[in-house]
Every structure is written in C-alpha cells, then in structure tokens.
N, C-alpha and C. Protein backbone atom coordinates (compact mmCIF):
# COMPACT_ATOMS: atom_id res chain seq x y z
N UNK A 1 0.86 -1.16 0.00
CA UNK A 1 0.00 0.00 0.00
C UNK A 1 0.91 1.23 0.00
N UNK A 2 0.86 2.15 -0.75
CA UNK A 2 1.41 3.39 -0.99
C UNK A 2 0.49 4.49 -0.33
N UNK A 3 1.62 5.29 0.34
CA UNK A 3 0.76 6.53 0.83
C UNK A 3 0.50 7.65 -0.26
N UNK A 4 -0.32 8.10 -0.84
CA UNK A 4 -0.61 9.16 -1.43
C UNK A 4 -0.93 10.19 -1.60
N UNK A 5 -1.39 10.03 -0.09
CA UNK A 5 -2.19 11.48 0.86
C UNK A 5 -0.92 12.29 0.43
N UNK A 6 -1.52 14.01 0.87
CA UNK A 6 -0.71 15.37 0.69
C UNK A 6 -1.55 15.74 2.00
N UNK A 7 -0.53 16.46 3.31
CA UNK A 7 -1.05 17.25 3.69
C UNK A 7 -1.71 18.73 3.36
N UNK A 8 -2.82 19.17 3.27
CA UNK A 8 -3.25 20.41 2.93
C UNK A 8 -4.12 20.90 3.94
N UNK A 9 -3.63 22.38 3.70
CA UNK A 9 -4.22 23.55 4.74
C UNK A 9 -5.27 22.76 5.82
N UNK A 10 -6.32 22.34 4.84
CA UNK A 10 -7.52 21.90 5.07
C UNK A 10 -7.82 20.60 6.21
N UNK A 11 -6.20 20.17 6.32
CA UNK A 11 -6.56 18.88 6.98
C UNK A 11 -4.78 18.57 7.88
N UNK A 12 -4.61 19.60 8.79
CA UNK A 12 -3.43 19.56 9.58
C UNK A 12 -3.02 18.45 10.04
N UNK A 13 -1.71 17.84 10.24
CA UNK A 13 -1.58 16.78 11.48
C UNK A 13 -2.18 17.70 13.00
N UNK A 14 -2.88 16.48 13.82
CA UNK A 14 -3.22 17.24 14.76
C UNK A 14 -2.51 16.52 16.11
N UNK A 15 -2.14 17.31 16.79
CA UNK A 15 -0.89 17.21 18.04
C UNK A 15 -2.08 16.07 18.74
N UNK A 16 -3.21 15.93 19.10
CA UNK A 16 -3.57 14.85 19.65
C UNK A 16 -3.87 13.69 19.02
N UNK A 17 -3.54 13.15 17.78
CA UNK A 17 -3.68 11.90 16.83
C UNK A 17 -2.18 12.12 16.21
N UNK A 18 -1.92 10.51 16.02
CA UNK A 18 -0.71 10.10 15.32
C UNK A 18 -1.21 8.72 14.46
N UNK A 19 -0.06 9.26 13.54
CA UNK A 19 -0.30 7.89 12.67
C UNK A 19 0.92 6.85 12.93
N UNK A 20 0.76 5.89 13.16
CA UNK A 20 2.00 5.08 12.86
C UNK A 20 2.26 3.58 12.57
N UNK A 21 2.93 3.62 11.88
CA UNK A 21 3.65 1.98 11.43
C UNK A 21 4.01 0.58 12.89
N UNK A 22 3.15 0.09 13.14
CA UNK A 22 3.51 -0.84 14.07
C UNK A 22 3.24 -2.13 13.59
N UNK A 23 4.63 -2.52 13.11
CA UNK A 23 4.95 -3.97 12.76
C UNK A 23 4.20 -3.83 11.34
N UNK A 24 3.40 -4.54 10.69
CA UNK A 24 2.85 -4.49 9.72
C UNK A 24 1.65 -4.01 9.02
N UNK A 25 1.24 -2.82 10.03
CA UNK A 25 0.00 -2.42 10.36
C UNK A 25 -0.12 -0.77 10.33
N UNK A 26 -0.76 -0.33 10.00
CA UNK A 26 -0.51 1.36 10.41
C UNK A 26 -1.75 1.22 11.63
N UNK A 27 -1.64 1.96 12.51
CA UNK A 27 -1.94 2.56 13.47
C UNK A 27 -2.48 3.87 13.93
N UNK A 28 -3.53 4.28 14.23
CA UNK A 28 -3.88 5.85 14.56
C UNK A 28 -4.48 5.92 15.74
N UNK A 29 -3.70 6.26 16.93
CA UNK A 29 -3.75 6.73 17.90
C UNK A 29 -4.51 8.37 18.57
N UNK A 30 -5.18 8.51 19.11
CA UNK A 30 -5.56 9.88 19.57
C UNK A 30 -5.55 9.71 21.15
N UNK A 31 -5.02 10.81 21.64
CA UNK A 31 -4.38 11.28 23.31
C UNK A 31 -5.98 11.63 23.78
N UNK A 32 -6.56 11.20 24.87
CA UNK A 32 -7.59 11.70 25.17
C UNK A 32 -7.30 13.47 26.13
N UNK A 33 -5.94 13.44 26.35
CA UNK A 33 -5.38 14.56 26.94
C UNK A 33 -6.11 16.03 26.64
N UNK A 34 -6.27 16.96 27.09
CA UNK A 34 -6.37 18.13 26.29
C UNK A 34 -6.22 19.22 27.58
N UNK A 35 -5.30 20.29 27.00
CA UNK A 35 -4.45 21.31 27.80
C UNK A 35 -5.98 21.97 28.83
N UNK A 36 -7.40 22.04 28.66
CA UNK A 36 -7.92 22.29 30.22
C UNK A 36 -8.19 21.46 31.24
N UNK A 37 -7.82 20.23 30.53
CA UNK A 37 -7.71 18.91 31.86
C UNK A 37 -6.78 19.67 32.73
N UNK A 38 -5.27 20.20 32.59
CA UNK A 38 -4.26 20.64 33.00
C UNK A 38 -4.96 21.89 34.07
N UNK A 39 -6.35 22.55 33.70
CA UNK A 39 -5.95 23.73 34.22
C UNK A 39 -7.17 23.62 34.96
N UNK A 40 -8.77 23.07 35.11
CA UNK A 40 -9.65 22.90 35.25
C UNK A 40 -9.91 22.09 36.25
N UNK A 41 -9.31 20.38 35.44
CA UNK A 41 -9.70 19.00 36.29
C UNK A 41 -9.05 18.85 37.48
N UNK A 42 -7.64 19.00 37.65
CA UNK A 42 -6.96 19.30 39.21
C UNK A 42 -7.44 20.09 40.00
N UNK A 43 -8.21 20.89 39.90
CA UNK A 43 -8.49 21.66 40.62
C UNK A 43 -10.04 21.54 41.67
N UNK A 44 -10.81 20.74 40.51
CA UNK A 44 -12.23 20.56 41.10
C UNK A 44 -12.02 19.16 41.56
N UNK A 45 -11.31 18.05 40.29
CA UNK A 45 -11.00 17.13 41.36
C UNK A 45 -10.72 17.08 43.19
N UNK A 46 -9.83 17.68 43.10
CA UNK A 46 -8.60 18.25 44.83
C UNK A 46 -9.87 18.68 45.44
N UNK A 47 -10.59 19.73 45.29
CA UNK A 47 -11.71 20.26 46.01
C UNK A 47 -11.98 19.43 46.76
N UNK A 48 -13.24 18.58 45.42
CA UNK A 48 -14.44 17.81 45.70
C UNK A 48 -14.11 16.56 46.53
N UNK A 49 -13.09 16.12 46.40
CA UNK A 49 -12.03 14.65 46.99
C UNK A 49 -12.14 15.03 47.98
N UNK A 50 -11.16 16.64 49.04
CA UNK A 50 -10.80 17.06 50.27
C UNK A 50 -12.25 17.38 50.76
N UNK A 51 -13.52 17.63 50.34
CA UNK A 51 -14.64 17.60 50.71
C UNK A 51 -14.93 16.38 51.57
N UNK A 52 -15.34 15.37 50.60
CA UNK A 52 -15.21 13.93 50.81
C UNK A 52 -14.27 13.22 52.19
N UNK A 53 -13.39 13.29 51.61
CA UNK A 53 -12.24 12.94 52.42
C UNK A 53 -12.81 13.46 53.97
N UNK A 54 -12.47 15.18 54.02
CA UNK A 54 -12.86 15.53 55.20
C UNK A 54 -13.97 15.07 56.45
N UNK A 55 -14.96 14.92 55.09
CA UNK A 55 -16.48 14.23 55.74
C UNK A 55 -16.29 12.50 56.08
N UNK A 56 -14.99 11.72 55.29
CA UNK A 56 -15.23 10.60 56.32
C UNK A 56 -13.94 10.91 57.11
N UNK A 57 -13.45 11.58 57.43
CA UNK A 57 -12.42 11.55 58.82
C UNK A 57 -13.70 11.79 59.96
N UNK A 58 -14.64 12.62 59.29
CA UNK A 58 -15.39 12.69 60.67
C UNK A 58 -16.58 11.97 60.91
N UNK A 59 -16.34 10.60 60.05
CA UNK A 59 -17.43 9.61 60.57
C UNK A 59 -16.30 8.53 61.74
N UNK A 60 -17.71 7.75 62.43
CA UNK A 60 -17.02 7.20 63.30
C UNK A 60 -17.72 5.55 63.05
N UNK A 61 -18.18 5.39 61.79
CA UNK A 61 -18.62 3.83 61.42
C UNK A 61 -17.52 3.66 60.43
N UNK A 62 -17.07 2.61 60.28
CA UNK A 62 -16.52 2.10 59.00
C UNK A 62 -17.16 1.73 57.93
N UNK A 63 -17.98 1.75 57.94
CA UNK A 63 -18.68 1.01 56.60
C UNK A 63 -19.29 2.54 56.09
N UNK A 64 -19.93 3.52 56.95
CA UNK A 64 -19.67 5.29 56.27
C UNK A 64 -18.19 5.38 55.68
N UNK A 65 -17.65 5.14 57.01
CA UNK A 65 -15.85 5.89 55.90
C UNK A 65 -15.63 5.44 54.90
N UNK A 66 -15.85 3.96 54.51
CA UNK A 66 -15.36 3.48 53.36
C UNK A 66 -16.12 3.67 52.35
N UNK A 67 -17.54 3.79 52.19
CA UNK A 67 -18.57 4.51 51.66
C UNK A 67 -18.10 5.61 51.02
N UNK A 68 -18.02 6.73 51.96
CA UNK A 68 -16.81 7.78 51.25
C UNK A 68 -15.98 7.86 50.86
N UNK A 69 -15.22 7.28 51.04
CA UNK A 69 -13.73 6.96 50.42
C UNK A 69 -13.89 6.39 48.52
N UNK A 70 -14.92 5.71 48.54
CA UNK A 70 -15.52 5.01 47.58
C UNK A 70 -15.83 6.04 46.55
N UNK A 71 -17.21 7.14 46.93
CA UNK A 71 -17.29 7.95 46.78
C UNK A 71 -16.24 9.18 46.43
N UNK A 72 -15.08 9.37 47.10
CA UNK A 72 -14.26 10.56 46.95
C UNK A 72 -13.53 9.84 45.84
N UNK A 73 -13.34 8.84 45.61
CA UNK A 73 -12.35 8.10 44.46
C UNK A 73 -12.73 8.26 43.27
N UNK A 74 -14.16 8.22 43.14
CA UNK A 74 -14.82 8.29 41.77
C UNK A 74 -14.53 9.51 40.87
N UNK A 75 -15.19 10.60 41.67
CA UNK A 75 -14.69 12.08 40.67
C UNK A 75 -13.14 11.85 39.97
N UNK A 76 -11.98 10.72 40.62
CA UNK A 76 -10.73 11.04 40.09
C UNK A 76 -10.61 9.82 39.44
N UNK A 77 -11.54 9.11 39.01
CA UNK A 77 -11.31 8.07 37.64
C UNK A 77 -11.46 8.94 36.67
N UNK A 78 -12.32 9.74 36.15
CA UNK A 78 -12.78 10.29 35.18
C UNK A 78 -11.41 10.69 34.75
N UNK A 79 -10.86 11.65 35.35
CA UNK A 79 -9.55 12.99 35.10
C UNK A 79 -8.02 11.68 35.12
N UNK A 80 -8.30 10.50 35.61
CA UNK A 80 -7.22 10.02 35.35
C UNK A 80 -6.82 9.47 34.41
N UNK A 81 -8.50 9.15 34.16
CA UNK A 81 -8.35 8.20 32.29
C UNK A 81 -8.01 9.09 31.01
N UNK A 82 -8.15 10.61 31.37
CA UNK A 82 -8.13 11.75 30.46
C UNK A 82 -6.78 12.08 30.41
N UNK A 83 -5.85 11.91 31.23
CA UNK A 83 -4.55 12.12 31.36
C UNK A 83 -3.87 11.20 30.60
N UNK A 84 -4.07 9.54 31.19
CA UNK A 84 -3.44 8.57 30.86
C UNK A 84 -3.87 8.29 29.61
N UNK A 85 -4.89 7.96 29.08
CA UNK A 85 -5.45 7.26 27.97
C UNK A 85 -4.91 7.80 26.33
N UNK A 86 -5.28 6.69 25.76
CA UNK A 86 -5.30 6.82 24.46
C UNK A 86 -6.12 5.99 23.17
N UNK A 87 -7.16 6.25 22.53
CA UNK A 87 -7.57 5.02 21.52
C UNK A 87 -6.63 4.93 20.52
N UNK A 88 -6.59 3.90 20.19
CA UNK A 88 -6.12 2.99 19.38
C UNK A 88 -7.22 2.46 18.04
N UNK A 89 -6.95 2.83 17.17
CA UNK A 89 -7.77 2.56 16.08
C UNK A 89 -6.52 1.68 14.68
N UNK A 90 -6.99 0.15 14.40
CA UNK A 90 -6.42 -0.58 13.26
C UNK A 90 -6.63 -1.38 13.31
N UNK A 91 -6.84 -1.97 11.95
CA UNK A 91 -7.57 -3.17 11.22
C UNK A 91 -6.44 -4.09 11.15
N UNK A 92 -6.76 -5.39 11.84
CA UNK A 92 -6.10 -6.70 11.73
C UNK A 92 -6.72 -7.49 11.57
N UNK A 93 -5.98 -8.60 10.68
CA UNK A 93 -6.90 -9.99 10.12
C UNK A 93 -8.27 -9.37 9.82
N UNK A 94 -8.65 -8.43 9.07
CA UNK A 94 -9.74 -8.13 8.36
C UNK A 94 -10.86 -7.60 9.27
N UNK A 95 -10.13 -6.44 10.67
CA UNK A 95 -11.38 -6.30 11.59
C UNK A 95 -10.77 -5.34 12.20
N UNK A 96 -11.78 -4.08 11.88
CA UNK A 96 -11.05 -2.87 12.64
C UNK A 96 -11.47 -2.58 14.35
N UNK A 97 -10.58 -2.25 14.80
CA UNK A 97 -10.16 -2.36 16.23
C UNK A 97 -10.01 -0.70 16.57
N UNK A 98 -10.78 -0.66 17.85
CA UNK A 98 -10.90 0.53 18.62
C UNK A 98 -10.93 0.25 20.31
N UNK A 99 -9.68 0.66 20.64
CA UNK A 99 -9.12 0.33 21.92
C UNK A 99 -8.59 0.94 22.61
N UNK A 100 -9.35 1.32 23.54
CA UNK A 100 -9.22 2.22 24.89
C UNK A 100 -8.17 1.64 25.84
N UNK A 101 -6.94 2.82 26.47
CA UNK A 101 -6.71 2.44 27.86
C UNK A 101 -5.28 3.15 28.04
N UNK A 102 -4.61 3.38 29.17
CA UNK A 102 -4.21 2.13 29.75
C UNK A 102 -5.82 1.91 31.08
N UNK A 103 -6.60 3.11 31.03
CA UNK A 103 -7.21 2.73 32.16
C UNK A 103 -8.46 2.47 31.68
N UNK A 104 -8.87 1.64 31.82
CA UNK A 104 -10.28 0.74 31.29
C UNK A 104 -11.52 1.92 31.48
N UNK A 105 -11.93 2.20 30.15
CA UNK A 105 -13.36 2.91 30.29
C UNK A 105 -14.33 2.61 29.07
N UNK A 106 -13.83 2.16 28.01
CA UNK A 106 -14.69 2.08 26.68
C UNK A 106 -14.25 0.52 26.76
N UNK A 107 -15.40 -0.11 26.08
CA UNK A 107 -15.41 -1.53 25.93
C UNK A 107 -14.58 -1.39 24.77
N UNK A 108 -13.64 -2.35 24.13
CA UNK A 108 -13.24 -2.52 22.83
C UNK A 108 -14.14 -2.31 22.16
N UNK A 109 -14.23 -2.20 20.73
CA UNK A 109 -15.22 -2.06 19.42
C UNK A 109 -14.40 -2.47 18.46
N UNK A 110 -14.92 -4.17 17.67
CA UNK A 110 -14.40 -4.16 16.79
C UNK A 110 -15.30 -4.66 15.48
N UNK A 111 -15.26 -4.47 14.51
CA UNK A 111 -16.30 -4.51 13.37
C UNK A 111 -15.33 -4.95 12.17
N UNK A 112 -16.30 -5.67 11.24
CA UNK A 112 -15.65 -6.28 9.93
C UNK A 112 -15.24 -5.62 9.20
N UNK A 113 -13.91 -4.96 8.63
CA UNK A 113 -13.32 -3.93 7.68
C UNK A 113 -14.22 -4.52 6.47
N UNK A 114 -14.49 -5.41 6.26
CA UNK A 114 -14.54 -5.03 4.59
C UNK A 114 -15.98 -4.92 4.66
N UNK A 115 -16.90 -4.79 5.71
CA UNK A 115 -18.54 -4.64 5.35
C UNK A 115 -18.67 -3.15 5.86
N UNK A 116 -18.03 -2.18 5.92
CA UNK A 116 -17.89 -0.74 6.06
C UNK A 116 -17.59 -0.10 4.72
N UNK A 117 -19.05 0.42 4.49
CA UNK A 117 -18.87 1.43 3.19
C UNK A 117 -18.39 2.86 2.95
N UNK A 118 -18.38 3.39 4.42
CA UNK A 118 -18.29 4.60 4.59
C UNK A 118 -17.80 4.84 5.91
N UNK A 119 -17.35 6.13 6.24
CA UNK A 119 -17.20 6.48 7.60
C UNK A 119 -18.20 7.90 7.67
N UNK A 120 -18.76 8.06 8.68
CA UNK A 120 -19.40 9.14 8.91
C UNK A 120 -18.98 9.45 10.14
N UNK A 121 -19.19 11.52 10.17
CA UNK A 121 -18.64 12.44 10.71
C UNK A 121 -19.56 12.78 11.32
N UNK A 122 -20.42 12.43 12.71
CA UNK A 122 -21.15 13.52 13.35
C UNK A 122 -21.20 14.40 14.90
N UNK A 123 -22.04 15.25 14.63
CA UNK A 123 -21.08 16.54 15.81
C UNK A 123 -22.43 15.45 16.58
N UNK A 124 -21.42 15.20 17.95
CA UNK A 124 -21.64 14.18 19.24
C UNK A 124 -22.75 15.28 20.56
N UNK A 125 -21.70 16.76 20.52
CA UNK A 125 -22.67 17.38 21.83
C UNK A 125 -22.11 18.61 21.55
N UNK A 126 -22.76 19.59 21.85
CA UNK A 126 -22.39 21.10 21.97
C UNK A 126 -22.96 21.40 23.29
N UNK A 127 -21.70 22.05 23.50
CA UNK A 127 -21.85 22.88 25.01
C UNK A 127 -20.78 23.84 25.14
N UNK A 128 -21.79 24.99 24.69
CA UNK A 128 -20.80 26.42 24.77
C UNK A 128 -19.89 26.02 23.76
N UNK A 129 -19.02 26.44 23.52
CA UNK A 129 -17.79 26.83 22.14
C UNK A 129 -17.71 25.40 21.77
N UNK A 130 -18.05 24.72 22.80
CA UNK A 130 -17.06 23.65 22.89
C UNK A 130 -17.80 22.14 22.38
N UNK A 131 -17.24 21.43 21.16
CA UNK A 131 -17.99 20.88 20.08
C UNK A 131 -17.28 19.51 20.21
N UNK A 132 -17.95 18.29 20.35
CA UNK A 132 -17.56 17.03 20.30
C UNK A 132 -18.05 15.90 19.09
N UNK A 133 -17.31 14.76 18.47
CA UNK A 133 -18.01 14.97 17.54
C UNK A 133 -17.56 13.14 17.64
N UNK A 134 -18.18 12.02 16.58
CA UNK A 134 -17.81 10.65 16.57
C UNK A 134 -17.86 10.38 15.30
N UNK A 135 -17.15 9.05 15.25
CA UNK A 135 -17.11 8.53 13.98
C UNK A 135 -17.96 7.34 13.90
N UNK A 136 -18.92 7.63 12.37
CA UNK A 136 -19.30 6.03 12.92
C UNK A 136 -19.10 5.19 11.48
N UNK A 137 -18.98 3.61 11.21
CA UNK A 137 -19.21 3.76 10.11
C UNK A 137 -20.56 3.10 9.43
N UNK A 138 -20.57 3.23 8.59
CA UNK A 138 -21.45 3.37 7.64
C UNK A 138 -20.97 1.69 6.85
N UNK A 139 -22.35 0.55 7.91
CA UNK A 139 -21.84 -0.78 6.47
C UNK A 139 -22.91 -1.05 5.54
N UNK A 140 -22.52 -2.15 5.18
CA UNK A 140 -23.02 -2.77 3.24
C UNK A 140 -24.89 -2.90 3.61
N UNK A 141 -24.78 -3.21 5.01
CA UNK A 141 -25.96 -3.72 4.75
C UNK A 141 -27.20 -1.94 5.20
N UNK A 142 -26.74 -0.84 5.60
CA UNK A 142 -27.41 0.30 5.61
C UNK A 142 -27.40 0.80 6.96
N UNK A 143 -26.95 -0.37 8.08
CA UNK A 143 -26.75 0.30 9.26
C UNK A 143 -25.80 1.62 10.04
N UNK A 144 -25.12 1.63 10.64
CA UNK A 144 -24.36 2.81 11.05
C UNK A 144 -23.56 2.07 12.52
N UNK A 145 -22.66 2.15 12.63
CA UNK A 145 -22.31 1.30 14.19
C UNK A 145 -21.15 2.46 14.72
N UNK A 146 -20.92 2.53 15.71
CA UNK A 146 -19.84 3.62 16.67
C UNK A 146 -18.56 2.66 16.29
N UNK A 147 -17.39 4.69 15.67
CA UNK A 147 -16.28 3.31 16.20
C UNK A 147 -15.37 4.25 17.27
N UNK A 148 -15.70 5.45 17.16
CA UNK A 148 -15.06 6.14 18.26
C UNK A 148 -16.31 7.60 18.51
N UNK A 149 -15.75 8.40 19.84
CA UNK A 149 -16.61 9.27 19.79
C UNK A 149 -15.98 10.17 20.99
N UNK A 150 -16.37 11.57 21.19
CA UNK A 150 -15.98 12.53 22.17
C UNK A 150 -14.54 12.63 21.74
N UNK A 151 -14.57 12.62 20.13
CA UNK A 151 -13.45 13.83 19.40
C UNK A 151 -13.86 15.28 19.87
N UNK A 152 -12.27 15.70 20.31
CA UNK A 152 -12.88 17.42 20.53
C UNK A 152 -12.37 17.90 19.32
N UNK A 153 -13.32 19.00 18.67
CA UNK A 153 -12.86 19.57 17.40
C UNK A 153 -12.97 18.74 16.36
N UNK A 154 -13.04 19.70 15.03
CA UNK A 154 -13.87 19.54 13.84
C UNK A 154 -12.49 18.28 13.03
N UNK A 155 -11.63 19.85 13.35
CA UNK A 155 -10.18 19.09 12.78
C UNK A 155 -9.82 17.93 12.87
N UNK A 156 -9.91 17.34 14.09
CA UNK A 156 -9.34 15.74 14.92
C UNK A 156 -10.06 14.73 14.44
N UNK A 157 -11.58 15.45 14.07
CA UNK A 157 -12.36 14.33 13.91
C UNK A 157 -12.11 14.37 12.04
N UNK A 158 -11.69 15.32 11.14
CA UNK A 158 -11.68 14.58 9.68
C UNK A 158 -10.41 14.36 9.74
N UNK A 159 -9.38 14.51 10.20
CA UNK A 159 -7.87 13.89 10.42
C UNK A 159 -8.48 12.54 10.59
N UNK A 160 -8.72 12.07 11.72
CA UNK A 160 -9.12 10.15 12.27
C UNK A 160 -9.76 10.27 10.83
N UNK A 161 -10.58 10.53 10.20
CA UNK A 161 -11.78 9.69 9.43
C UNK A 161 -10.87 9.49 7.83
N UNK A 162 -10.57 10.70 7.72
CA UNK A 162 -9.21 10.59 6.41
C UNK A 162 -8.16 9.66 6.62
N UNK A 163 -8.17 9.32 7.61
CA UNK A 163 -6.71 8.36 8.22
C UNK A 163 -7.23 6.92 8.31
N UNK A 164 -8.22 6.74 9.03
CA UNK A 164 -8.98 5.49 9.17
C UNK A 164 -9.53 5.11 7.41
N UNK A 165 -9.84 6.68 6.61
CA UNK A 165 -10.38 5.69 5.29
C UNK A 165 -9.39 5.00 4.40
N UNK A 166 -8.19 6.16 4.59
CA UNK A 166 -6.54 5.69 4.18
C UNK A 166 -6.73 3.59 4.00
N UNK A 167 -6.42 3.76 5.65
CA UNK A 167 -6.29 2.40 6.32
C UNK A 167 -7.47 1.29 5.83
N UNK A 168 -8.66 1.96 5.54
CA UNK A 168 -9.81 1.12 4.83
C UNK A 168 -9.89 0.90 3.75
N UNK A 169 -9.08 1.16 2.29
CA UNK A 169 -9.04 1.49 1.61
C UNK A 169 -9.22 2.40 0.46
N UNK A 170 -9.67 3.59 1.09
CA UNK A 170 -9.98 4.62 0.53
C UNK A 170 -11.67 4.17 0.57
N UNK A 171 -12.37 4.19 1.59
CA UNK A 171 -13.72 3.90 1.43
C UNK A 171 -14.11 5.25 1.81
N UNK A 172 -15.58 6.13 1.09
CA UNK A 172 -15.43 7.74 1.35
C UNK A 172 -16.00 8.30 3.26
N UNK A 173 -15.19 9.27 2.91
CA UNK A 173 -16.14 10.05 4.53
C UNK A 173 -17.26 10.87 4.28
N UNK A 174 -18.20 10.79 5.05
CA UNK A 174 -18.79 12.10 4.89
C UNK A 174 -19.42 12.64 5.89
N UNK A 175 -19.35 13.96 5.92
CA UNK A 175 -19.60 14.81 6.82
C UNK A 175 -21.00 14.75 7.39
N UNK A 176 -21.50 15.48 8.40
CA UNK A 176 -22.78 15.41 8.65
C UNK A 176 -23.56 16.30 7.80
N UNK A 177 -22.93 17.02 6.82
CA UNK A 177 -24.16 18.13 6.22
C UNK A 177 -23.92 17.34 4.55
N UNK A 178 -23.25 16.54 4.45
CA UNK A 178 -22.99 15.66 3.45
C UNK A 178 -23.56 14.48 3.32
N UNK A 179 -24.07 13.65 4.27
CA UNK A 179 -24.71 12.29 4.10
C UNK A 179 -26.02 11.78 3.34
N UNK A 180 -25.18 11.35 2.57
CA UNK A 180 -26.58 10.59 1.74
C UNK A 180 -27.75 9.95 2.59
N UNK A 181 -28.81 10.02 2.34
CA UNK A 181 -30.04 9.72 2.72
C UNK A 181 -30.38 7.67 2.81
C-alpha cells in the first residue's frame, strides 16, 4: 500500500492523533489529553475529593468511611483516564479495532473492515464553544455502528476519518451536512 495522501491547509496533522507503522500495520492513535484537563480537572478534582475525604475523617462507622472513600475516588477516575489514555484505532486480520486504555473505560469495538462502506462524521454534543463529535461507520448492509466518539474539534475528527479511510481502503467520509439519505 502506498501513501498518497498530501497534507493540505484543510486537513493539519493534529498534536492529539498520530499515525504510525507498528509492525505491519498502520496505526492511529488519539491522546484523550487536552491542555484544560491541565488547568480545570486538578483543581475541582482536589476540592471535591478534600470535601469527601474531610467528611469521612469525621465519621465514626466504618462502613460510612469506606462509603466515602468510595465515593471521593470516583470524581478522580474520570480525570485520570483523560490524562493517561489513548484510543487505538487498526484493522487486523480483516477487523477494525478501537481500543481504549491504559485505564479501562470504553469496551473494545471491533467490526468487519470489509462490510464498512463509509465512515461518517457527526457533531456528538455542543456545550458552549465547545464541540464534540464521533465517527461512525457506515456498512453494506445500511446500518451505522460507533467506532469512536468525544473527538474534541472539527479538525481531529476529519484527520481520524481521512486516516482510518486511508487504512480502509480509501472507502469515502462524509460529513454530517454531506450524508446521503
């Protein structure tokens, strides 16, 4: 397989997705990271935890404290999987693969490469500026199935879908104001 792609204006490498060659396979990775985890999530995390926390130092049952403790732990799965994580998106032995981790939150997703006609682009949630969007694809028989989702930005999400169709064989994308009926 020859690469033929050209980067243009229109379609940047984006600092949170990579493409890469592993062993015999290309690979496209995206960082679930993003610079207001850094400035936001530490902060309400630490709060809401020392809230918690505080409230079971001043129980005097154990089965309350640990209750809380339980409780204060949760708010900091979310922000840890956002730090650590990364999906993993590539087709082996004829079955594309979408794989979350190192810290377990998305079930695997894997689906038959060659019964995917399409990939589709749609915006996932808006809230304030701030725009999330998934890929799904599009197979032979007319359905639609998830293969990733809670891309931030327009960009990240036709980078993965141009990259993933690369890897599919050039099967087309299309946008949400683009989809055939």
């Amino acid at each position: 397989m020859t690469d033929k792609r050209n980067p243009t204006p229109d379609q940047p490498h984006c600092k949170q997705v990579r493409t890469l060659k592993v062993g015999d396979r290309i690979e496209i990775r995206r960082r679930w990271w993003h610079p207001m985890v850094w400035i936001i999530v530490p902060f309400l995390v630490s709060w809401w935890t020392a809230i918690f926390l505080t409230t079971a130092l001043n129980l005097d049952a154990w089965p309350q404290f640990l209750f809380v403790i339980v409780i204060a732990l949760i708010p900091t799965y979310g922000p840890l999987a956002v730090w650590l994580n990364e999906t993993r998106l590539y087709v082996e032995d004829g079955v594309l693969h979408a794989i979350t981790g190192p810290v377990p939150f998305h079930l695997p997703r894997r689906l038959d490469a060659s019964d995917i006609s399409a990939v589709r682009i749609e915006l996932q949630s808006k809230i304030g500026w701030q725009k999330t969007y998934r890929l799904k694809a599009k197979t032979a028989k007319g359905d639609t199935k998830l293969i990733v989702g809670h891309i931030l930005g327009k960009k990240d999400a036709h980078f993965i879908a141009n990259e993933l169709a690369f890897i599919l064989a050039e099967v087309p994308v299309h946008n949400e104001s683009e989809i055939p009926a």
